[in-house]
N, C-alpha and C. Protein backbone atom coordinates (compact mmCIF):
# COMPACT_ATOMS: atom_id res chain seq x y z
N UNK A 1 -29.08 -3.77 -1.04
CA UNK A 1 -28.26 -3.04 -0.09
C UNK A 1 -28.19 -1.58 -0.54
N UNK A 2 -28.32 -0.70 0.57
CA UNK A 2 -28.23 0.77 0.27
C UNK A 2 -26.88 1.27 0.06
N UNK A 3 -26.43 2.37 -0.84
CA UNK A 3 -25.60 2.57 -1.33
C UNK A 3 -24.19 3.40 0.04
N UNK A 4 -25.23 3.91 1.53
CA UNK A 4 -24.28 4.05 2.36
C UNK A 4 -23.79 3.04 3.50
N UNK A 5 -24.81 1.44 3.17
CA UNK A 5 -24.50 0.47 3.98
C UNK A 5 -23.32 -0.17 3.40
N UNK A 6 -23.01 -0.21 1.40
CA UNK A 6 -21.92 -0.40 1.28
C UNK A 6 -20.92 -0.28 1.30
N UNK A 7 -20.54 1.32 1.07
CA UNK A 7 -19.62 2.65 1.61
C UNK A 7 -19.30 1.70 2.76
N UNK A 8 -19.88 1.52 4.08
CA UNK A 8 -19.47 1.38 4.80
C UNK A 8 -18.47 0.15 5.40
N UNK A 9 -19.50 -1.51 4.82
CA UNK A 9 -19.12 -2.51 4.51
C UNK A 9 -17.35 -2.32 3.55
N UNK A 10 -17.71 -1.94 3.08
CA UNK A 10 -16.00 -1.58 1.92
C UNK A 10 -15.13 -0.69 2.94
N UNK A 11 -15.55 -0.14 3.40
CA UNK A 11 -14.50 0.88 4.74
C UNK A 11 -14.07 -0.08 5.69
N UNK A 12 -14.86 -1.05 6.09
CA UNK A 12 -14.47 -1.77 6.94
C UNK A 12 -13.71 -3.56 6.41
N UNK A 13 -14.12 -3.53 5.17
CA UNK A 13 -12.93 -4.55 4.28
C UNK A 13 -11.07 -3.83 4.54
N UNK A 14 -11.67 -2.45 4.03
CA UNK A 14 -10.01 -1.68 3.54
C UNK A 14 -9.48 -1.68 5.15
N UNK A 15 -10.27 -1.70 6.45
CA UNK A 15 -9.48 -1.38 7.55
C UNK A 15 -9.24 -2.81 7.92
N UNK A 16 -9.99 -3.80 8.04
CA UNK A 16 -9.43 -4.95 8.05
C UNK A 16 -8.26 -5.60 7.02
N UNK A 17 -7.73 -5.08 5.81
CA UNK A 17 -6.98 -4.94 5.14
C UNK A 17 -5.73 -4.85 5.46
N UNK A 18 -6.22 -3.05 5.99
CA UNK A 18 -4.91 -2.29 6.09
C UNK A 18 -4.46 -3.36 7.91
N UNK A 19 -5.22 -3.79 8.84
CA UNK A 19 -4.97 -4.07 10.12
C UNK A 19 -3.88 -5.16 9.59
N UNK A 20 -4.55 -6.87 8.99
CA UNK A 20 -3.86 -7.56 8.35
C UNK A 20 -2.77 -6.88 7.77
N UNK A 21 -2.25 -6.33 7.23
CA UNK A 21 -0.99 -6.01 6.58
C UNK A 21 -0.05 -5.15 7.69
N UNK A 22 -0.34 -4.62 8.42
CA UNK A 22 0.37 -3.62 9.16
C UNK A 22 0.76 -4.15 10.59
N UNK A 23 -0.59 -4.70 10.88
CA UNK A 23 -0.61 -5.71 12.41
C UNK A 23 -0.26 -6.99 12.64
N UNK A 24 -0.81 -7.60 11.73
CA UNK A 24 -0.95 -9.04 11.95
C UNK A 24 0.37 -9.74 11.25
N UNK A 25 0.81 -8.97 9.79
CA UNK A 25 1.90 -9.55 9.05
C UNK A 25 2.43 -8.45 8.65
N UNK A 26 3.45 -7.78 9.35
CA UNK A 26 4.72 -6.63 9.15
C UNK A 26 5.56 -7.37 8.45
N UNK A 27 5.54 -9.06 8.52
CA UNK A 27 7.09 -9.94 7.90
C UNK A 27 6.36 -9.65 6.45
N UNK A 28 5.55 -9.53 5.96
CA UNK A 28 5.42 -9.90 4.67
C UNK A 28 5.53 -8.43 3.79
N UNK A 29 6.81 -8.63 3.11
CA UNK A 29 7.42 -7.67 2.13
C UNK A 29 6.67 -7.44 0.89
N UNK A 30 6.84 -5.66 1.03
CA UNK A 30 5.84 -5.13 0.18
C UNK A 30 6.50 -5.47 -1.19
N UNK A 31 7.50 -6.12 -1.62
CA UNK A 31 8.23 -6.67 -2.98
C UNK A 31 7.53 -7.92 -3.31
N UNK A 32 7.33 -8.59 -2.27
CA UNK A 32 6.75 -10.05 -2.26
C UNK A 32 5.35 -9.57 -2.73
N UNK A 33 4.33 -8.94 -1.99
CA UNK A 33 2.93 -8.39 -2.54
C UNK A 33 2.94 -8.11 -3.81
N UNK A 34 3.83 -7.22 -4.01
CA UNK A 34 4.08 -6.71 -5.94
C UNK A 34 4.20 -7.46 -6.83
N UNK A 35 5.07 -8.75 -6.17
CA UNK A 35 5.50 -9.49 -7.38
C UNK A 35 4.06 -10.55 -7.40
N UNK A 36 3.67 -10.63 -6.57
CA UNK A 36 2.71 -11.92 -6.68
C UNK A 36 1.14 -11.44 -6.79
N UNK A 37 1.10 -9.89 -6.24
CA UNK A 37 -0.48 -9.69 -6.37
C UNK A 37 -0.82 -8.12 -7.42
N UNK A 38 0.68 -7.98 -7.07
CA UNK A 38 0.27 -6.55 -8.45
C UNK A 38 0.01 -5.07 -7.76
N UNK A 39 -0.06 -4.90 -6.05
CA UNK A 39 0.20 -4.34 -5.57
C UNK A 39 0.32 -4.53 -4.08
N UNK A 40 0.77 -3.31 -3.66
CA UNK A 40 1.67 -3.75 -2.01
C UNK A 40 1.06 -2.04 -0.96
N UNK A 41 1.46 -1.91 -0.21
CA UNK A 41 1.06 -1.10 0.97
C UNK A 41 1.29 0.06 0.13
N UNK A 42 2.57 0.34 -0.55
CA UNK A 42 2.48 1.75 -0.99
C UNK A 42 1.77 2.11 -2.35
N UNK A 43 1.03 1.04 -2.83
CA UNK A 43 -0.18 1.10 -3.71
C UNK A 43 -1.51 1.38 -2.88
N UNK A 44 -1.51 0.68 -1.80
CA UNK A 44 -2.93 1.37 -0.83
C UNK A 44 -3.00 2.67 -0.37
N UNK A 45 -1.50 3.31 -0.15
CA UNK A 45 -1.41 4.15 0.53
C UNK A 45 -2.01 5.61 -0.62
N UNK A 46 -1.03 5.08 -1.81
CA UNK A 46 -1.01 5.74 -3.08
C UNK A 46 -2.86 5.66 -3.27
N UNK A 47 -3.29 4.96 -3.44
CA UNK A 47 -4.75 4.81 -3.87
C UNK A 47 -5.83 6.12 -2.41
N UNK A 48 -5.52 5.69 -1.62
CA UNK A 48 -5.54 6.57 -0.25
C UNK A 48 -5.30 7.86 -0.51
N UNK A 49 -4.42 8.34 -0.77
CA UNK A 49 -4.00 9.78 -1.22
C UNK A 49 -4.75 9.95 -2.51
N UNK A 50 -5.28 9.32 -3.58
CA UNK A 50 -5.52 9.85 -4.65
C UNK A 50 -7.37 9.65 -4.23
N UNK A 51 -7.77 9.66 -3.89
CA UNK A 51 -9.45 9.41 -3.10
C UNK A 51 -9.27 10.59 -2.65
N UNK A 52 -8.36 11.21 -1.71
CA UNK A 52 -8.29 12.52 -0.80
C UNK A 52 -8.39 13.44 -1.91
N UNK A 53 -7.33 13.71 -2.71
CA UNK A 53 -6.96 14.38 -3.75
C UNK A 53 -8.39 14.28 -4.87
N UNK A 54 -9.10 13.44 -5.06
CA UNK A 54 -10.22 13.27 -6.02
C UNK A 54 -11.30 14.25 -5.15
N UNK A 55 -11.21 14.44 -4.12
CA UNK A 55 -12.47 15.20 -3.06
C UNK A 55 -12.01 16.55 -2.30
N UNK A 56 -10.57 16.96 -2.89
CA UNK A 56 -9.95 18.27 -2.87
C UNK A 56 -9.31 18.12 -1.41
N UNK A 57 -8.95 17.21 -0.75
CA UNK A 57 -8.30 17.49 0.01
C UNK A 57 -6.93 17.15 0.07
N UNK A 58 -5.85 18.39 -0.13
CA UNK A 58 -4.20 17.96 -0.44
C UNK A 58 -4.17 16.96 0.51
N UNK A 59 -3.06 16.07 0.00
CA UNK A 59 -2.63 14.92 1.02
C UNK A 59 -0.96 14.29 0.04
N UNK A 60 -0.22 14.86 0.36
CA UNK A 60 1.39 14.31 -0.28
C UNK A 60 1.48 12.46 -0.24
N UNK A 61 2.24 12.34 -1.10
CA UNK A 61 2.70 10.62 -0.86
C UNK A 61 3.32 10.40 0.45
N UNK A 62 4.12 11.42 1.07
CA UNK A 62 3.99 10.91 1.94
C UNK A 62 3.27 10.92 3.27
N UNK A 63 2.64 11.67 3.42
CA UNK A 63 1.86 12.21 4.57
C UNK A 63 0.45 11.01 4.34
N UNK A 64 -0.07 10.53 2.70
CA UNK A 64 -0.84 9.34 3.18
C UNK A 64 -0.17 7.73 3.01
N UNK A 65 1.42 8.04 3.77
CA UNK A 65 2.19 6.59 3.52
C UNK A 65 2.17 6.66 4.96
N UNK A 66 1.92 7.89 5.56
CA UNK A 66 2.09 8.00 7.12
C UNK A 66 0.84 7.53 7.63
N UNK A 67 -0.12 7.78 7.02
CA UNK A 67 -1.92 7.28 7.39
C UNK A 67 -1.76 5.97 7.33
N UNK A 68 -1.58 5.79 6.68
CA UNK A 68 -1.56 4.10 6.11
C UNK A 68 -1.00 2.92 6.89
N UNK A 69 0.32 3.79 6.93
CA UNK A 69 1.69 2.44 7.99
C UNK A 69 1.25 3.18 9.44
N UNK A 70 0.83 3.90 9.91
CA UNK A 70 1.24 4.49 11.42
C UNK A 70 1.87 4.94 11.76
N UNK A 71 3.28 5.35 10.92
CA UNK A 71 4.22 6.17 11.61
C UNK A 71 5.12 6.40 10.05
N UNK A 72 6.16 7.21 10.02
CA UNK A 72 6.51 7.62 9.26
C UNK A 72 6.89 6.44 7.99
N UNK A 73 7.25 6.46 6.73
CA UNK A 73 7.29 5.47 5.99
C UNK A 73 8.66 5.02 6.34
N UNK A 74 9.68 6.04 6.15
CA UNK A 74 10.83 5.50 6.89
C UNK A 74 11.50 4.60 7.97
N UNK A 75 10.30 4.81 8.83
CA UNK A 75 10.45 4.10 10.33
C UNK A 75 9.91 3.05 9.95
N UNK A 76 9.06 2.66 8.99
CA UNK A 76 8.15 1.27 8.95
C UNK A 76 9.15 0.54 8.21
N UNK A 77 10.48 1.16 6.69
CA UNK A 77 11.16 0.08 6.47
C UNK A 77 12.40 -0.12 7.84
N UNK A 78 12.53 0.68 8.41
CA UNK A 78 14.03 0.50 8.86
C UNK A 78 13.45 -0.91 10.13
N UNK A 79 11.98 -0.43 10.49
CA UNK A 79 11.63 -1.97 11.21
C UNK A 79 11.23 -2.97 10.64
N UNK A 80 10.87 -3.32 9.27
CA UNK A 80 9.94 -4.25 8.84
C UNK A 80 10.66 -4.67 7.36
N UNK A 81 11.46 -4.08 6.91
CA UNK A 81 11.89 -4.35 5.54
C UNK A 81 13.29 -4.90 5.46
N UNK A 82 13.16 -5.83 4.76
CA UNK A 82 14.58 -6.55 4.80
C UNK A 82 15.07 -6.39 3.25
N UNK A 83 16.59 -7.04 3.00
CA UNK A 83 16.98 -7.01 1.60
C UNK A 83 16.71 -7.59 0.65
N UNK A 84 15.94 -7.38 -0.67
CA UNK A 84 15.68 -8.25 -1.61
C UNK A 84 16.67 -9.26 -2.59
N UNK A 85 16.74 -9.84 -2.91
CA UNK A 85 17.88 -10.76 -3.62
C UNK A 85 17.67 -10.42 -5.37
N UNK A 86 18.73 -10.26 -5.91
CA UNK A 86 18.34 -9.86 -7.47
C UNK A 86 17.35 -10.37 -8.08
N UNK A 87 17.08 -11.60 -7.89
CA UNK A 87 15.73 -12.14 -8.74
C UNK A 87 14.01 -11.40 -8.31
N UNK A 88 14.04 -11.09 -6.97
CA UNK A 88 12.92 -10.64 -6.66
C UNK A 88 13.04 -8.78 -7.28
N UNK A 89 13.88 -8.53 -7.03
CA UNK A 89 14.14 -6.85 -7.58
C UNK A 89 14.08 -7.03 -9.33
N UNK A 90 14.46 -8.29 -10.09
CA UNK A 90 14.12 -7.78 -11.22
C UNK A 90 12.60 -8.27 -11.58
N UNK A 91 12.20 -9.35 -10.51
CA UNK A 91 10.57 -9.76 -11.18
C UNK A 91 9.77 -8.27 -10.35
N UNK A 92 10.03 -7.28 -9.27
CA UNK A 92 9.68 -5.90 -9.21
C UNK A 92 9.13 -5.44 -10.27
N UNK A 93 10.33 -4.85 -10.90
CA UNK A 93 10.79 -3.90 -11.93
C UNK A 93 9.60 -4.53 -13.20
N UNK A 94 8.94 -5.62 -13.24
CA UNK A 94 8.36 -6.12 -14.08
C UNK A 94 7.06 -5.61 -13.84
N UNK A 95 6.60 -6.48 -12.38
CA UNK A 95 5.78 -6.11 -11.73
C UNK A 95 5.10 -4.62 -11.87
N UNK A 96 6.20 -3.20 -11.21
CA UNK A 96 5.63 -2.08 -11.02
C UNK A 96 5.34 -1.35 -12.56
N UNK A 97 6.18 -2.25 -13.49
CA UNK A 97 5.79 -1.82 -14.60
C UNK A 97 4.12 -2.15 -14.90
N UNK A 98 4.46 -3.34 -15.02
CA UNK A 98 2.85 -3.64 -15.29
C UNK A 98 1.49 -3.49 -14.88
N UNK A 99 1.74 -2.97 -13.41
CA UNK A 99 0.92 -2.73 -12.65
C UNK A 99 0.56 -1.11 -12.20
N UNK A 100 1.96 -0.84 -12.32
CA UNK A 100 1.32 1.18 -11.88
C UNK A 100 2.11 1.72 -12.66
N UNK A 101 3.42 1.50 -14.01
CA UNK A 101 3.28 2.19 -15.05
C UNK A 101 5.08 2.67 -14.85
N UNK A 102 5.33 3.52 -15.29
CA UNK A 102 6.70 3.86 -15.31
C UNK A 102 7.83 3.01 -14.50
N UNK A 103 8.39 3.79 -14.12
CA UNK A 103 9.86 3.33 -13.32
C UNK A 103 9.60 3.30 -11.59
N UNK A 104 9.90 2.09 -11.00
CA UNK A 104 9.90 2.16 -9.34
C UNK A 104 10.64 3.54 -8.83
């Protein structure tokens, strides 16, 4: 396989990805992703922005949390995010440690 048939193949994994997560399952909480897979939407989004940023084009956390969800990040929890219960917020805190490093 040629190296821009895969480029492409992988562009179209990450949009079927991002569709599944955004379209198909809005119920499934980006705490739940963290704790069980090690990252969640605002790790794609984050990974998204740092690809832009690797090829010089500015792009803020949030402006590629806005690419990512479709509309502002704000608007995506106040529709889609519900309250976590202490046990899932402290297996988080484990989680974002282990997985992207400092403090949530």
């Amino acid at each position: 396989m040629d190296d821009q048939t895969r480029i492409e193949l992988e562009a179209a994994a990450f949009r079927a990805l991002r569709h599944h997560l955004i379209d198909k399952r809005p119920d499934v909480q980006n705490i739940d992703l963290m704790n069980l897979g090690g990252f969640c939407r605002n790790c794609l989004s984050r990974w998204y922005q740092e690809a832009a940023n690797d090829r010089g084009i500015e792009m803020s956390k949030e402006a590629a949390r806005e690419v990512f969800y479709g509309m502002p990040y704000d608007d995506w929890k106040a529709a889609h995010q519900t309250e976590a219960d202490a046990e899932k917020q402290a297996a988080f805190k484990v989680a974002f440690r282990e997985n992207v490093g400092g403090k949530p």
